[in-house]
Structures are given as structure tokens and as C-alpha cells.
Protein backbone atom coordinates (compact mmCIF):
# COMPACT_ATOMS: atom_id res chain seq x y z
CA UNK A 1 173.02 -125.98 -211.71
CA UNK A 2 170.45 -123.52 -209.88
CA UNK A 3 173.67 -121.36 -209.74
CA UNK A 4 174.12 -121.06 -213.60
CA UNK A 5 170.36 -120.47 -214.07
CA UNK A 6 170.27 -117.42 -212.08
CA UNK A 7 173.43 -116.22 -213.87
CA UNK A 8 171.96 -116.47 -216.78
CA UNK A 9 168.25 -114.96 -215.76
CA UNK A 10 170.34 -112.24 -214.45
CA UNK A 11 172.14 -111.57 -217.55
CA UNK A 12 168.99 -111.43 -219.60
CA UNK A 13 167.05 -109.30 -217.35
CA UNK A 14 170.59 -106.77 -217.06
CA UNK A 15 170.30 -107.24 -221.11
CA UNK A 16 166.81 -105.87 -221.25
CA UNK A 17 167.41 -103.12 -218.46
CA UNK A 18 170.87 -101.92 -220.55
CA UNK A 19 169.00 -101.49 -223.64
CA UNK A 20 166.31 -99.88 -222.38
CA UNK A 21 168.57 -97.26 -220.90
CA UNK A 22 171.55 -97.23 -223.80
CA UNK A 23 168.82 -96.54 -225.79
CA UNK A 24 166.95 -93.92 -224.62
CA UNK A 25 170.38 -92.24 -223.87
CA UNK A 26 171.02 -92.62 -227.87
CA UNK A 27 167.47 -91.14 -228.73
CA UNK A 28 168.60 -88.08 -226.69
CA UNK A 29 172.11 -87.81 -227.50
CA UNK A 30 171.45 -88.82 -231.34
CA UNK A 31 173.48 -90.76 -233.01
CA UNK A 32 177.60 -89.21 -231.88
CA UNK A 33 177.02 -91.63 -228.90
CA UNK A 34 176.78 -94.45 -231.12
CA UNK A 35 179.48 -93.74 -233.58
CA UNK A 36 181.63 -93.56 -230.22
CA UNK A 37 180.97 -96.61 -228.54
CA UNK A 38 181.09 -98.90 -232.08
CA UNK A 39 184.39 -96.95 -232.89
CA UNK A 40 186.28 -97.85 -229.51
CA UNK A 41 189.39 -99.68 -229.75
CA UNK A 42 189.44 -103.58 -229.17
């Protein structure tokens, strides 16, 4: 149980800390980096 909760804490905070990052890296790069990662095949 204490296993699953730190999963999941860790997931949130790596959540927060991707976004920050992804999107100051689309503020610089504008909005091509964007268009690339939503177009990417499934």
C-alpha cells in the first residue's frame, strides 16, 4: 500500500516538474514543438 502511494506522489510531482519544463521549452520554441509532439504517430 505505502508502495503505490509513493508511485503515485512520484508521478504527480514528475507531472508538475514535466510541465514546468515542456512548457517553458514551448514558450521558447513557439508553437512547431507542439504541432510535433500532438502530430506523432500512435
Amino acid at each position: 500500500m505505502l508502495i503505490l502511494v509513493d508511485i503515485g506522489l512520484a508521478a504527480l510531482i514528475g507531472r508538475v516538474i514535466y510541465r514546468k519544463f515542456w512548457g517553458q521549452a514551448t514558450k521558447k520554441s513557439g508553437a512547431s514543438s507542439a504541432v510535433a509532439v500532438n502530430s506523432s504517430p500512435k
